[in-house]
N, C-alpha and C. Protein backbone atom coordinates (compact mmCIF):
# COMPACT_ATOMS: atom_id res chain seq x y z
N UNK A 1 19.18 -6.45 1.95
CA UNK A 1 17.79 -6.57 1.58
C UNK A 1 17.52 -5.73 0.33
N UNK A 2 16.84 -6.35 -0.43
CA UNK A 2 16.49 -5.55 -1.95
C UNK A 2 15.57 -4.41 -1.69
N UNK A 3 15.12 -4.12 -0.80
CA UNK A 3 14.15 -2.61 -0.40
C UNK A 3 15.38 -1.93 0.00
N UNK A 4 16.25 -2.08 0.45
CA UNK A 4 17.31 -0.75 1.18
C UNK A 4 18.29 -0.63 -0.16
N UNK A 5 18.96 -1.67 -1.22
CA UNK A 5 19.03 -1.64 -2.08
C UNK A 5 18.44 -0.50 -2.88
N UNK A 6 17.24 -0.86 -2.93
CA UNK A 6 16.62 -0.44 -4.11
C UNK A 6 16.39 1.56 -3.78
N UNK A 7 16.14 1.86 -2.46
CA UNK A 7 16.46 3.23 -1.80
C UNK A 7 17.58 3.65 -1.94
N UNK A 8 18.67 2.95 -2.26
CA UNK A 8 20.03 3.24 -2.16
C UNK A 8 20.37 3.26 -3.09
N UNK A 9 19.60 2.97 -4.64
CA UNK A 9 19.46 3.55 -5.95
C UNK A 9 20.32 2.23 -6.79
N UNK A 10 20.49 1.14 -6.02
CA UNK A 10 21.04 -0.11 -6.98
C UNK A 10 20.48 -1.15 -7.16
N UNK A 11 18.80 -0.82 -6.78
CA UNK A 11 18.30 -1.81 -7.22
C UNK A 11 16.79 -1.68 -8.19
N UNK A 12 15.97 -2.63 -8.45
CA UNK A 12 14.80 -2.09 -9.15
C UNK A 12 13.54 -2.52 -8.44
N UNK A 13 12.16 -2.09 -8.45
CA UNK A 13 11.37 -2.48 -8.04
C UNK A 13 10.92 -3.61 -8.16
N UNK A 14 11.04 -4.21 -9.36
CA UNK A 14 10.86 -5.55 -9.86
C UNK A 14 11.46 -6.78 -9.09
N UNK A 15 13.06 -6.35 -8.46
CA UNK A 15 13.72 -7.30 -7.51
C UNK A 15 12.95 -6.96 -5.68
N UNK A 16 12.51 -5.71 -5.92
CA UNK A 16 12.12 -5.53 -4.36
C UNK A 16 10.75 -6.85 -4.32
N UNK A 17 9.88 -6.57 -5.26
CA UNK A 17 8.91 -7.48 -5.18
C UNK A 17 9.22 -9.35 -5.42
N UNK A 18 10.26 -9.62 -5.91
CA UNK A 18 10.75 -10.35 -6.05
C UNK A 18 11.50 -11.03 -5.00
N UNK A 19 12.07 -10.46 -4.13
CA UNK A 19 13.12 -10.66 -2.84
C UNK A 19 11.49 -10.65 -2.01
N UNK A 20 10.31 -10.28 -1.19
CA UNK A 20 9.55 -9.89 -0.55
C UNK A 20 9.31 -11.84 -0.67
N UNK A 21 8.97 -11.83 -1.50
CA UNK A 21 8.38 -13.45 -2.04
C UNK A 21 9.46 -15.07 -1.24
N UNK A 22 10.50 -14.17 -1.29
CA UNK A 22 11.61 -15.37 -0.40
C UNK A 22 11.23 -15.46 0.75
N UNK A 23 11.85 -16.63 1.34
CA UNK A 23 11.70 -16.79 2.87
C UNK A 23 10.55 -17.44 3.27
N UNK A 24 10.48 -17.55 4.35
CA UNK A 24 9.25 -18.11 5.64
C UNK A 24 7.74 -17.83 4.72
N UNK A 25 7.45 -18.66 4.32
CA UNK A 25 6.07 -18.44 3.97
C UNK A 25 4.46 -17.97 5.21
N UNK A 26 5.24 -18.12 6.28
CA UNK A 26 4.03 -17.28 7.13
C UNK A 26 4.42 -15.96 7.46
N UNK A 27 5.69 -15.44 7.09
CA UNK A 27 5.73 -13.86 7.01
C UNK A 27 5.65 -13.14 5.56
N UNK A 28 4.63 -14.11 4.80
CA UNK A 28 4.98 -13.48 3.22
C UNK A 28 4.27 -11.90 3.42
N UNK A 29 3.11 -12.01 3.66
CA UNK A 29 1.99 -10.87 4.10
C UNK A 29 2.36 -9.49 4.60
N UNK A 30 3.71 -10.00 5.92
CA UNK A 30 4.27 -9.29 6.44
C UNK A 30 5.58 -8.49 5.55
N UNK A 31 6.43 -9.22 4.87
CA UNK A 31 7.16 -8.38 3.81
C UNK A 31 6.69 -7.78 2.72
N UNK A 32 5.67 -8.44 2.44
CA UNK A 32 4.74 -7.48 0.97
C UNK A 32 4.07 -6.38 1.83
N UNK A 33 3.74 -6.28 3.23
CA UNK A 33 3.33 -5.26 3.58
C UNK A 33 4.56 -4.32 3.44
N UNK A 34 5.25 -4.46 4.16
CA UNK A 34 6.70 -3.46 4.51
C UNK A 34 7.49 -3.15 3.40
N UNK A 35 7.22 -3.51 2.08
CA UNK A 35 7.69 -3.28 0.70
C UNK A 35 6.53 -2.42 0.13
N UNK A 36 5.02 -2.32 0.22
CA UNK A 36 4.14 -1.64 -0.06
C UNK A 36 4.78 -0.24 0.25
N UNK A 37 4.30 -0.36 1.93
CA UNK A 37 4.47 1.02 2.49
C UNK A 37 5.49 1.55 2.62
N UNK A 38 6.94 1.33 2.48
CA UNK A 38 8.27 1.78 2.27
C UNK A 38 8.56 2.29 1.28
N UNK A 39 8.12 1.81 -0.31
CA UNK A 39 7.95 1.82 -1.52
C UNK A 39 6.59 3.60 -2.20
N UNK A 40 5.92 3.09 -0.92
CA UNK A 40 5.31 4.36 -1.11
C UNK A 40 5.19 5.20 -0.72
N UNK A 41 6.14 5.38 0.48
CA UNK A 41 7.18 6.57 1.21
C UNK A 41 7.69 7.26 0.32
N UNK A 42 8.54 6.45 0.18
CA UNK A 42 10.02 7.24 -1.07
C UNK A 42 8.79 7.46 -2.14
N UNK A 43 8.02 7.10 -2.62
CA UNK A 43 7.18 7.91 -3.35
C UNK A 43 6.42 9.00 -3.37
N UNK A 44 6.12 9.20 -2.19
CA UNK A 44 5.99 10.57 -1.64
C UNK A 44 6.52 11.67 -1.40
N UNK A 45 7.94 11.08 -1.09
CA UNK A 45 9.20 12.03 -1.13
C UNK A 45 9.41 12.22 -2.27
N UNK A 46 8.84 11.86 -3.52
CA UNK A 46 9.68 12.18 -5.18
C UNK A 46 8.23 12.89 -5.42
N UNK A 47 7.53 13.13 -4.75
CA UNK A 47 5.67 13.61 -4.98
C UNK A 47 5.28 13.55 -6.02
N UNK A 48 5.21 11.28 -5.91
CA UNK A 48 4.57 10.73 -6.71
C UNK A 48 3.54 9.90 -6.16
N UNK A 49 2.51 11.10 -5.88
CA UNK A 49 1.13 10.41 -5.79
C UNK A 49 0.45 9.35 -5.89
N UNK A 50 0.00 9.82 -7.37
CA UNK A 50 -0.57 8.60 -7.62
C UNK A 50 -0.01 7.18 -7.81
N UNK A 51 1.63 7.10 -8.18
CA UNK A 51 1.88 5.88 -7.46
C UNK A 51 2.12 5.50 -6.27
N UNK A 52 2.25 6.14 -5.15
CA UNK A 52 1.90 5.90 -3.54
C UNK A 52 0.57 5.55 -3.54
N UNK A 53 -0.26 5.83 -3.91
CA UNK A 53 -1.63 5.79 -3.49
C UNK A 53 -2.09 4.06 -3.62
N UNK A 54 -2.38 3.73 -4.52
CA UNK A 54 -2.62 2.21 -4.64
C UNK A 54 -1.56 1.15 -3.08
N UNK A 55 -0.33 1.56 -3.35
CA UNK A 55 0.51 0.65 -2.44
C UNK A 55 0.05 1.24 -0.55
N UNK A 56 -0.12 2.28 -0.40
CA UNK A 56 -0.73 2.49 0.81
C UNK A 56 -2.00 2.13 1.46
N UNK A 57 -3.02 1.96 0.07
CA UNK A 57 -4.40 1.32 0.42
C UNK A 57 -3.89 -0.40 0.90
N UNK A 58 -2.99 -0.47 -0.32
CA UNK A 58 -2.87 -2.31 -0.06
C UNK A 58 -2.14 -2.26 1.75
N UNK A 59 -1.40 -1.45 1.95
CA UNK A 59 -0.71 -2.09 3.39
C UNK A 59 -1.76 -1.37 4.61
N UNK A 60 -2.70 -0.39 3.96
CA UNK A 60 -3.71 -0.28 5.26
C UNK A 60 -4.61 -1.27 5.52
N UNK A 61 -4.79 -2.37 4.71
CA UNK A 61 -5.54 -2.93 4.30
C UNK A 61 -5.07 -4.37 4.65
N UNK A 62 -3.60 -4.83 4.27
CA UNK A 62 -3.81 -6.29 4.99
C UNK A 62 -2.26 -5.82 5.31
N UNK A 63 -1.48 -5.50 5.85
CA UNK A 63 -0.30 -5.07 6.50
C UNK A 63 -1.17 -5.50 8.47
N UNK A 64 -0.13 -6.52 8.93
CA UNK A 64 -0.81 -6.99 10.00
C UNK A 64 -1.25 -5.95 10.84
N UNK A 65 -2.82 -5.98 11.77
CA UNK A 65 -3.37 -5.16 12.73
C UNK A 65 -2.87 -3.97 13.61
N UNK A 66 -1.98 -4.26 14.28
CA UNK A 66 -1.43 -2.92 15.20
C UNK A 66 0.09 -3.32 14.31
N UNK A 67 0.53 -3.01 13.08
CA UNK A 67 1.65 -2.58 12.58
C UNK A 67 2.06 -1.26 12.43
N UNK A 68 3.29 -0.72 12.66
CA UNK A 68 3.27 0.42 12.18
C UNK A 68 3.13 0.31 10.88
N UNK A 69 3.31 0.15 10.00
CA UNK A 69 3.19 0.36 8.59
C UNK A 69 1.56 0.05 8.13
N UNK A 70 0.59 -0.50 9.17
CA UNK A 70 -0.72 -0.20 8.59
C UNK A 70 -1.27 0.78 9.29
N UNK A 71 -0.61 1.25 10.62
CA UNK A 71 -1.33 2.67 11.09
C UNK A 71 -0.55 4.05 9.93
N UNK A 72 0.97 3.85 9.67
CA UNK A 72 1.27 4.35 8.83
C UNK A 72 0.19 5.03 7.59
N UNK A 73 0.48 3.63 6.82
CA UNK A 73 -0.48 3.72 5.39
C UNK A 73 -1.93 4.79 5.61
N UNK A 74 -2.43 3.99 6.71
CA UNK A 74 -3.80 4.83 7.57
C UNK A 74 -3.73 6.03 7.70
N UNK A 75 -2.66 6.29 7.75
CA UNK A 75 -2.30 8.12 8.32
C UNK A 75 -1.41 8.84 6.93
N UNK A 76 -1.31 8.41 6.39
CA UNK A 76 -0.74 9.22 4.92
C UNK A 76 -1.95 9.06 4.06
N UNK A 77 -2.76 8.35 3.82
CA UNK A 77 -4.25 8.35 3.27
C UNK A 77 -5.29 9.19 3.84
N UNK A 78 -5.32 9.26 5.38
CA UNK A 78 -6.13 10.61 5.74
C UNK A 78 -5.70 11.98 4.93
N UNK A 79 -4.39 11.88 4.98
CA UNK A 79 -3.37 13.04 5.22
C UNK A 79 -3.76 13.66 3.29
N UNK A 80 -3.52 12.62 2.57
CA UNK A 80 -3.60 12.53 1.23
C UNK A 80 -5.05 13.18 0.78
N UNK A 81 -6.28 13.00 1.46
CA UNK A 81 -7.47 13.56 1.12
C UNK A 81 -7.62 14.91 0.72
């Protein structure tokens, strides 16, 4: 997968968003969520803010209902205040 790739330092963001877009068109929502909030993990870990910040609003925001990655997002945005 181009997100573990791309953590694993051989790939680029450009293919993570790119690979998210393949596949089953009724889980598109669901991989652009889990590329948001993964994406803005490891951005947190390099304590880069302000680019975490935008990608965590987007997966608190439509990352499906009881997901971890939208209670996630939810809880690094409190945390972020």
């Amino acid at each position: 997968r181009a997100l573990v790739k791309f953590i694993q330092g051989a790939g680029t963001r450009e293919a993570v968003a790119a690979a998210a877009q393949e596949g089953d068109p009724a889980r598109l929502a669901e991989r652009v969520c889990d590329d948001d909030f993964y994406l803005a993990e490891l951005d947190l870990a390099r304590n880069e803010i302000a680019a975490a910040k935008p990608q965590l609003e987007r997966a608190a925001e439509k990352c499906p209902f009881a997901s971890f990655e939208r209670m996630g997002a939810a809880a690094e945005l409190m945390r972020l205040k």
